[in-house]
C-alpha atoms as a PDB file:
ATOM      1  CA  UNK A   1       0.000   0.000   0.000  1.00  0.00           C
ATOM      2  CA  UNK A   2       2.536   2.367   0.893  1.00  0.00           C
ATOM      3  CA  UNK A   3       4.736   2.043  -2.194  1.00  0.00           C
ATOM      4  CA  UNK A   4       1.542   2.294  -4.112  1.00  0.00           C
ATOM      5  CA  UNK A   5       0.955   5.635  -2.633  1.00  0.00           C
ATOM      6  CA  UNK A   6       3.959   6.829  -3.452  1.00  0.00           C
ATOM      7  CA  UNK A   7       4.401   5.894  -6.485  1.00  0.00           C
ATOM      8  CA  UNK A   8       1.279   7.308  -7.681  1.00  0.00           C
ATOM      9  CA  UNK A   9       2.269  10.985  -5.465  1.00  0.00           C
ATOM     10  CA  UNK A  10       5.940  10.747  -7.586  1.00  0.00           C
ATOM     11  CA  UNK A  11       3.693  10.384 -10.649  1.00  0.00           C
ATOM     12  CA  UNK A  12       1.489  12.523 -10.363  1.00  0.00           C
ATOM     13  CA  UNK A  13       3.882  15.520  -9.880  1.00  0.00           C
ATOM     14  CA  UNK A  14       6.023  14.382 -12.759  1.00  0.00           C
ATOM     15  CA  UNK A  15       2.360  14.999 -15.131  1.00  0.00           C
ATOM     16  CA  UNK A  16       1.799  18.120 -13.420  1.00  0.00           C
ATOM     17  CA  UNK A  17       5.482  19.133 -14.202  1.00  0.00           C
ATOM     18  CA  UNK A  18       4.854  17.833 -17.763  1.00  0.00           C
ATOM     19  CA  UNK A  19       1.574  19.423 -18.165  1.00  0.00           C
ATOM     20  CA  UNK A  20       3.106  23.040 -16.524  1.00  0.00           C
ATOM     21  CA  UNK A  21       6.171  22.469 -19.273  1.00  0.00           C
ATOM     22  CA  UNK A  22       4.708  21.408 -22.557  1.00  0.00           C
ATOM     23  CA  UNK A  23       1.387  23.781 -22.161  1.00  0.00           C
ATOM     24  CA  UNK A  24       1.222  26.951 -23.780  1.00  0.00           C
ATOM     25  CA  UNK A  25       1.957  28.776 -20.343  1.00  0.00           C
ATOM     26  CA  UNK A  26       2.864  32.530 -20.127  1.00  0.00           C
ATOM     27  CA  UNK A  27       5.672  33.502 -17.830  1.00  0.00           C
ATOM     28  CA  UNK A  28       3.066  35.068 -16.042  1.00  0.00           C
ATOM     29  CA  UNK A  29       0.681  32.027 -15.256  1.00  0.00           C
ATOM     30  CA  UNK A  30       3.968  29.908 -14.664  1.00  0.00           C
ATOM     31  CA  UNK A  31       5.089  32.396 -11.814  1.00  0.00           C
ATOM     32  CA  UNK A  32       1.202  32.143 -10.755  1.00  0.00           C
ATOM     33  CA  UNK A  33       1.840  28.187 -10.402  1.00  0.00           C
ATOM     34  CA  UNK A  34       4.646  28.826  -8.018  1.00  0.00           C
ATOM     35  CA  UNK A  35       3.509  28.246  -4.678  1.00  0.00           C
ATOM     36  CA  UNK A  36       1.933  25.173  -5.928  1.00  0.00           C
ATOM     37  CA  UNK A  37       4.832  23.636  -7.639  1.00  0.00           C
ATOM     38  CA  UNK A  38       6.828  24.128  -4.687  1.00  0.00           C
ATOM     39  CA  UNK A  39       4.001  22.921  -1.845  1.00  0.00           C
ATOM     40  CA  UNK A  40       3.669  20.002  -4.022  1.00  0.00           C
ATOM     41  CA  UNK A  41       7.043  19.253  -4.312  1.00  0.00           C
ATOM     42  CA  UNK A  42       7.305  19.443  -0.805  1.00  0.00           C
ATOM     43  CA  UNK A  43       4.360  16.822   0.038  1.00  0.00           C
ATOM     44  CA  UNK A  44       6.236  14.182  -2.629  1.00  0.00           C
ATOM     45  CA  UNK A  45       9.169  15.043  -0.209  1.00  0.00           C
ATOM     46  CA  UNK A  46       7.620  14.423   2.947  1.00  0.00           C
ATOM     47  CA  UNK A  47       5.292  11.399   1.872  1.00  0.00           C
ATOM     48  CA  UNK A  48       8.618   9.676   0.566  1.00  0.00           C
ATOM     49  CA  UNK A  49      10.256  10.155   3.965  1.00  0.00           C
ATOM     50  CA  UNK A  50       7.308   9.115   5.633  1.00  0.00           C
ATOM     51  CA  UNK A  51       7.760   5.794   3.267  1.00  0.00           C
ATOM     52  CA  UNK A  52      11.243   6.156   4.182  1.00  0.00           C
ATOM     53  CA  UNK A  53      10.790   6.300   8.566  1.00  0.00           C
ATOM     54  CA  UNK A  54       7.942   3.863   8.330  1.00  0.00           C
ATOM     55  CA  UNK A  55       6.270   6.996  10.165  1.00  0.00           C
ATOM     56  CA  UNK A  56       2.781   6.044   8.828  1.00  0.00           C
ATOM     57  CA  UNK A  57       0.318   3.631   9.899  1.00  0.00           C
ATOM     58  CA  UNK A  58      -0.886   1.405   7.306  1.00  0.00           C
ATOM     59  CA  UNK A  59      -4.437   2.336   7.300  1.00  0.00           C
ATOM     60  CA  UNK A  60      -3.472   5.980   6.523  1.00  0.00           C
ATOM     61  CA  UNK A  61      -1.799   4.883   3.831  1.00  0.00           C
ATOM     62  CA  UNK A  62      -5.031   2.592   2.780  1.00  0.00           C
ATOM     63  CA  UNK A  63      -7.051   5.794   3.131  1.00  0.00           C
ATOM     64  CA  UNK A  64      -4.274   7.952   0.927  1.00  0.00           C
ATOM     65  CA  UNK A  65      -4.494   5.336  -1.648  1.00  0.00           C
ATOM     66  CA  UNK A  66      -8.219   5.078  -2.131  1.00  0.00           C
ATOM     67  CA  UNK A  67      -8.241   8.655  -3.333  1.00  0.00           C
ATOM     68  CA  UNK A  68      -8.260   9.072  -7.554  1.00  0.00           C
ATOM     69  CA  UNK A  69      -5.430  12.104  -7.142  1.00  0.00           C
ATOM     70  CA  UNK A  70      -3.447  11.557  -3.946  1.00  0.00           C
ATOM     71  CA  UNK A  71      -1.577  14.360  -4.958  1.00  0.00           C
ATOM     72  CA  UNK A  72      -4.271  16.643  -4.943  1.00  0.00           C
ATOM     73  CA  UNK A  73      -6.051  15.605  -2.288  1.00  0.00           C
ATOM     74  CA  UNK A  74      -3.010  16.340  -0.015  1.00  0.00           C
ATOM     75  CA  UNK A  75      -2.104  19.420  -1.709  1.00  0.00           C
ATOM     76  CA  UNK A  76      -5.593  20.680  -0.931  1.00  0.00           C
ATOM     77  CA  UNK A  77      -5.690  19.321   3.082  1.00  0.00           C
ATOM     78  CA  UNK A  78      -2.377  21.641   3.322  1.00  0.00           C
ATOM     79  CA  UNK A  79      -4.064  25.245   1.381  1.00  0.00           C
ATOM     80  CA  UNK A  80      -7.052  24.702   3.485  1.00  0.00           C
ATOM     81  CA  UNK A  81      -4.805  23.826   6.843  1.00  0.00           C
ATOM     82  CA  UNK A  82      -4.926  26.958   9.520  1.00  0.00           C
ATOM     83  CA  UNK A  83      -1.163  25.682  10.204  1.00  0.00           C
ATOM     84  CA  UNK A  84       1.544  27.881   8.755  1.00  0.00           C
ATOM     85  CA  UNK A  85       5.230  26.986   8.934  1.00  0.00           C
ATOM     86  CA  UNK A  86       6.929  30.427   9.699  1.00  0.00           C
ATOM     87  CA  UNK A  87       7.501  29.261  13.090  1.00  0.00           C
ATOM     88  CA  UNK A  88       9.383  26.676  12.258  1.00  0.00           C
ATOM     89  CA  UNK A  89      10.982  28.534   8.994  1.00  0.00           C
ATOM     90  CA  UNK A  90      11.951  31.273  11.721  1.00  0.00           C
ATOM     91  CA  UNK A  91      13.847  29.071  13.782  1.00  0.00           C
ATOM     92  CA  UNK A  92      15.498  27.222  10.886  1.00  0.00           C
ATOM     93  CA  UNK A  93      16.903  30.677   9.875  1.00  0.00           C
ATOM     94  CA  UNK A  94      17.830  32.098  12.616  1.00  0.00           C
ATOM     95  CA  UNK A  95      19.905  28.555  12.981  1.00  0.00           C
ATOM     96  CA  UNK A  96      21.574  28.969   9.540  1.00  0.00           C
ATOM     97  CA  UNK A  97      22.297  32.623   9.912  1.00  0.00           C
ATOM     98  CA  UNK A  98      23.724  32.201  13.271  1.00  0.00           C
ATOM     99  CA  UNK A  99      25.494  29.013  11.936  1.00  0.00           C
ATOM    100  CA  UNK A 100      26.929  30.926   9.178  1.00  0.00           C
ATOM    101  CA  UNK A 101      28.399  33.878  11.095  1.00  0.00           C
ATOM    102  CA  UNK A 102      30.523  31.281  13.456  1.00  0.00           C
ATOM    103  CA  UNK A 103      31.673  30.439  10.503  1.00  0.00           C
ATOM    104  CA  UNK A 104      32.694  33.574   8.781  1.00  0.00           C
ATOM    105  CA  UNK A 105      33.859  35.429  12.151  1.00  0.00           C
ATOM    106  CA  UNK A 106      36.576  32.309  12.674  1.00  0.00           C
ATOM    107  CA  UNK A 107      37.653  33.371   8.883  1.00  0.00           C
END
């Protein structure tokens, strides 16, 4: 089940990358598509190292896999979430920033 899931979640952002490339897409609408490419880049992402960590039950990933467009269906759970991730993009900053100036001030 769980391989199924993701191989249907790789595929189906490979056709949406296929269908954003070989359409007749203006710069414009392609920089409109942004945010989605990248969310759903970043659910194929996480679902594979869910896969990966065996952090999953099995009957989520029965209930991912009876959806027709897993894809979607997660893409559209995350849009509609009230959850945003600037806390936790803060904090990864601040880490790299702070990260990068030990580094440079020991230059």
């Amino acid at each position: 089940m769980k391989n199924n899931v993701i191989k249907r979640v790789v595929a189906e952002m490979r056709s949406y990358r296929e269908k954003l490339v070989t359409g007749d897409y203006t710069a414009l609408q392609l920089f409109g598509e942004a945010y989605q490419i990248v969310t759903k880049q970043e659910i194929v992402d996480a679902i594979e190292r869910l896969g990966e960590e065996n952090k999953f039950p099995e009957y989520l990933w029965k209930w991912l896999d009876s959806k027709d467009e897993v894809l979607e269906y997660l893409y559209q759970l995350m849009i509609h979430s009230d959850h945003s991730f600037s806390d936790e993009f803060m904090e990864q900053l601040q880490i790299e920033v702070e990260y990068d100036r030990e580094v440079h001030d020991n230059e």
